[in-house]
C-alpha atoms as a PDB file:
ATOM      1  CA  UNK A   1       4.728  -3.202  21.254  1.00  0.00           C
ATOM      2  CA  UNK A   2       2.928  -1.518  18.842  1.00  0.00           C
ATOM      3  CA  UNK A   3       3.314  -1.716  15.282  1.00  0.00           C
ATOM      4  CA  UNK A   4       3.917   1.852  13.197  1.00  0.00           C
ATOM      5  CA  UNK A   5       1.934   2.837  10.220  1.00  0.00           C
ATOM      6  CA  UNK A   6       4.963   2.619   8.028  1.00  0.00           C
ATOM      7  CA  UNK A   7       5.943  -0.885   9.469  1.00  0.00           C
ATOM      8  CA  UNK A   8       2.067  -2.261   8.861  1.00  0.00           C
ATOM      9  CA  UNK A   9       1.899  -1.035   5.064  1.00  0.00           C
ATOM     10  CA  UNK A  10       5.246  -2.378   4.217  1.00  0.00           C
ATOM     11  CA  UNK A  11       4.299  -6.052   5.863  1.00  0.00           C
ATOM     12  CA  UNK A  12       0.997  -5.939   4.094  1.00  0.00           C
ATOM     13  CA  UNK A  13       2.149  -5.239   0.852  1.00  0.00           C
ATOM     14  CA  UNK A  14       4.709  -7.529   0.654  1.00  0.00           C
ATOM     15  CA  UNK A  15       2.727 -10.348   1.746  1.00  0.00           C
ATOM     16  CA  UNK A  16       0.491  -9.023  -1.714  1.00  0.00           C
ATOM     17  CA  UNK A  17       3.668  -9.127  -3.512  1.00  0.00           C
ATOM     18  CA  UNK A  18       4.285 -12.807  -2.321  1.00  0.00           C
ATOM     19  CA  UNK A  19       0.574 -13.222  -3.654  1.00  0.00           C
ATOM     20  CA  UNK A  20       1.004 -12.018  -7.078  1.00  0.00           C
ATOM     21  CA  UNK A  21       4.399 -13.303  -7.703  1.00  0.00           C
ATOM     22  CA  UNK A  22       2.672 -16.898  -7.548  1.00  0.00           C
ATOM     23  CA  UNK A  23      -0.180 -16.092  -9.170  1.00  0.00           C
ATOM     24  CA  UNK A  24      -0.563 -17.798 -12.776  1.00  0.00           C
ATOM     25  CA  UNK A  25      -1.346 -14.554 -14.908  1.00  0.00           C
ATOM     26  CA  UNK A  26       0.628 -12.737 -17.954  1.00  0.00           C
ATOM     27  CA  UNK A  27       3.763 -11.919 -17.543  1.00  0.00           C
ATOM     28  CA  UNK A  28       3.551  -8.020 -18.454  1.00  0.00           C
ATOM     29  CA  UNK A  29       0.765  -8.027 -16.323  1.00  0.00           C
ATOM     30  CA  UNK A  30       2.819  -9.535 -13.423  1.00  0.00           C
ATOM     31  CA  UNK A  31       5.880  -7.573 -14.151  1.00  0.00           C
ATOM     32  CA  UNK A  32       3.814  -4.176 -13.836  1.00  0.00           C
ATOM     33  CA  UNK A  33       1.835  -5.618 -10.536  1.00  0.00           C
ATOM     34  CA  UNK A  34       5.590  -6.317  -8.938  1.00  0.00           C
ATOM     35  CA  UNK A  35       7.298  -3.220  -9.842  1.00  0.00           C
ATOM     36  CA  UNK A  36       4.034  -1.109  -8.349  1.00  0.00           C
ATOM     37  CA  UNK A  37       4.535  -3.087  -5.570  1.00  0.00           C
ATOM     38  CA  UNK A  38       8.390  -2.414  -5.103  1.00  0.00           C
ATOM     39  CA  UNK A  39       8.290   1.343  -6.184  1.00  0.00           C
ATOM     40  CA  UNK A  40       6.331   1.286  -2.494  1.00  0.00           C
ATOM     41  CA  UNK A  41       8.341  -1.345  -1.181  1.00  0.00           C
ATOM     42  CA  UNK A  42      11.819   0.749  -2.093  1.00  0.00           C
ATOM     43  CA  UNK A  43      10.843   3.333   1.245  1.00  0.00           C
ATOM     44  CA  UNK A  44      11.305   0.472   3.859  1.00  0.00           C
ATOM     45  CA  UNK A  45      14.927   0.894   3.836  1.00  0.00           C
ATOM     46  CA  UNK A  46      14.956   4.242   4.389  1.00  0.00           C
ATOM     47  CA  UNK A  47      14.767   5.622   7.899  1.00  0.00           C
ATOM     48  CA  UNK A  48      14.347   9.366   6.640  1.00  0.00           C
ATOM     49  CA  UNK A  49      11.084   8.657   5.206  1.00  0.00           C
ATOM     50  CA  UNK A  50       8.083   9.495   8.096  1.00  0.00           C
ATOM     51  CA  UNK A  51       4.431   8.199   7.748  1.00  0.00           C
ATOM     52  CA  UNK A  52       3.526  11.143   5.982  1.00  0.00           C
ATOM     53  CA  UNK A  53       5.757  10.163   2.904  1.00  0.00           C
ATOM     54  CA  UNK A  54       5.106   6.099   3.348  1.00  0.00           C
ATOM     55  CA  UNK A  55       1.024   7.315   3.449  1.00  0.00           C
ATOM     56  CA  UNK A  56       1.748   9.493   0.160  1.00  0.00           C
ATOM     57  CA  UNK A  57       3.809   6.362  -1.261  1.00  0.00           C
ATOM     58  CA  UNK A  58       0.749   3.663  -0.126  1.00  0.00           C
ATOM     59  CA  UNK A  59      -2.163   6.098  -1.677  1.00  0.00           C
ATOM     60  CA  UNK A  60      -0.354   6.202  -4.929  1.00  0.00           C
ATOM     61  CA  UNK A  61      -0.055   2.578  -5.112  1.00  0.00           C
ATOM     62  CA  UNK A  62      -3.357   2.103  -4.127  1.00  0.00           C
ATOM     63  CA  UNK A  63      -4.558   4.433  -7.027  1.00  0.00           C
ATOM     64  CA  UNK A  64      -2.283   2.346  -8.973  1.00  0.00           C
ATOM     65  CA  UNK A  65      -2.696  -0.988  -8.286  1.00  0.00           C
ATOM     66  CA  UNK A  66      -6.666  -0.262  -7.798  1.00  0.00           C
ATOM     67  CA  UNK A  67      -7.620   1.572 -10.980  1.00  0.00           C
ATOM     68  CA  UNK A  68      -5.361   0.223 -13.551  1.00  0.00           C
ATOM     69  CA  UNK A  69      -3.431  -3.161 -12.583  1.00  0.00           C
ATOM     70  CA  UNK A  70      -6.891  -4.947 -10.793  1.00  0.00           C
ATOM     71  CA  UNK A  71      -9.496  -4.170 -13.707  1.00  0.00           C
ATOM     72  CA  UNK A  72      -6.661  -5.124 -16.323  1.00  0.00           C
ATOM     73  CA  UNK A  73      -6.821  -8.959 -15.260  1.00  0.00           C
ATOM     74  CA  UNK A  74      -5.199  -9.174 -12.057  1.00  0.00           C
ATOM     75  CA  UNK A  75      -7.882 -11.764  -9.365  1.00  0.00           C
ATOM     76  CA  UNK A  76      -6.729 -12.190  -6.106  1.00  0.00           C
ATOM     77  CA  UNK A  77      -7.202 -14.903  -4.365  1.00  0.00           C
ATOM     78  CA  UNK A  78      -9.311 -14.781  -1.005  1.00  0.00           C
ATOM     79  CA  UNK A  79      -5.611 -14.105   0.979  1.00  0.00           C
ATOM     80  CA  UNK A  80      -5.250 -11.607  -1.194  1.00  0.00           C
ATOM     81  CA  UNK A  81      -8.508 -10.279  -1.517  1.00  0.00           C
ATOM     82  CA  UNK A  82      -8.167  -9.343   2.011  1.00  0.00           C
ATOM     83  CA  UNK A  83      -4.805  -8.079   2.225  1.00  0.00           C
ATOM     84  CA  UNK A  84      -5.822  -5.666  -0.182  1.00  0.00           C
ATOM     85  CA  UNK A  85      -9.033  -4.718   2.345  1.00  0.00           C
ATOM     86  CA  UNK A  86      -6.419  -4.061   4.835  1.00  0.00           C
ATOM     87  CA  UNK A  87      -3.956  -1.769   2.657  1.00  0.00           C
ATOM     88  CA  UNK A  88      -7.279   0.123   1.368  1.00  0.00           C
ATOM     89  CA  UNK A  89      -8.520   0.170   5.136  1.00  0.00           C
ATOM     90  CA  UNK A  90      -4.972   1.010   6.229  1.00  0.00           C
ATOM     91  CA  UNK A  91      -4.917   3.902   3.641  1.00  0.00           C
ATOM     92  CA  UNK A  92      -8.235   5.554   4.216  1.00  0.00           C
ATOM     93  CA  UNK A  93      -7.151   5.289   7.978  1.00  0.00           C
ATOM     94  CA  UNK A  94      -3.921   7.758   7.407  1.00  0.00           C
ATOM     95  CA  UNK A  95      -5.948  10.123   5.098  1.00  0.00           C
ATOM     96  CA  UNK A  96      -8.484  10.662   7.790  1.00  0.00           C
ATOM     97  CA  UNK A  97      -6.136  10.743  10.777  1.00  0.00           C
ATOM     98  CA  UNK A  98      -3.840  13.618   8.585  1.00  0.00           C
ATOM     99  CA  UNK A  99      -6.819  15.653   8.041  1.00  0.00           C
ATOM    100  CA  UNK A 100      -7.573  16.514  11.304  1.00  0.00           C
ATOM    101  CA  UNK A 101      -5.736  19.243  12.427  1.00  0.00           C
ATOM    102  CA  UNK A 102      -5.293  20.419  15.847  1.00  0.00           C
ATOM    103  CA  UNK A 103      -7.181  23.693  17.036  1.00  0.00           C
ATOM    104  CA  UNK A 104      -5.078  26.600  18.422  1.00  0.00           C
ATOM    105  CA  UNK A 105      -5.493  29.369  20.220  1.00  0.00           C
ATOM    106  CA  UNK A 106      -3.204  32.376  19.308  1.00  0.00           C
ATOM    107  CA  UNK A 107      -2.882  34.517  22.379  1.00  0.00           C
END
């Protein structure tokens, strides 16, 4: 059985979530980490949402969690070091994919 885009986001970032909400750091700084993390993490209970709007939903959290919450203090552990790898991997994977369009001939 193979395992959807939307289905492989969603387990890796909770499995970050489960990372940081052990993780001994300030709690605004936790607090901001987890709610970035469940603002994504709100779209696995919907069955409406497609890969298109789960990739639009990972690349913003990856903007997120990469530019602002990771240089403001957050370390992950080596777990989490390459979970992240994996959602960053699994990102640039859908942006590549969606760019390639299909040629057509009109005739």
């Amino acid at each position: 059985m193979t395992t959807s885009y939307k289905e492989k986001s969603i387990a890796l970032v909770t499995s970050l979530e489960k990372e940081i909400a052990t993780m001994a750091i300030t709690s605004e700084l936790k607090q901001n980490a987890l709610k970035t993390i469940q603002e994504f993490l709100d779209s696995r209970h919907s069955k409406e949402e497609g890969e298109a709007v789960v990739a639009s939903k990972l690349r913003r959290f990856v903007t997120v969690f990469g530019r602002h919450l990771m240089p403001g203090g957050i370390v992950l552990s080596k777990e989490g070091s390459e979970l992240w790898h994996h959602i960053q991997a699994l990102n640039s994977s859908f942006e590549t994919t969606s760019k390639i369009q299909p040629f057509a001939f009109k005739g």
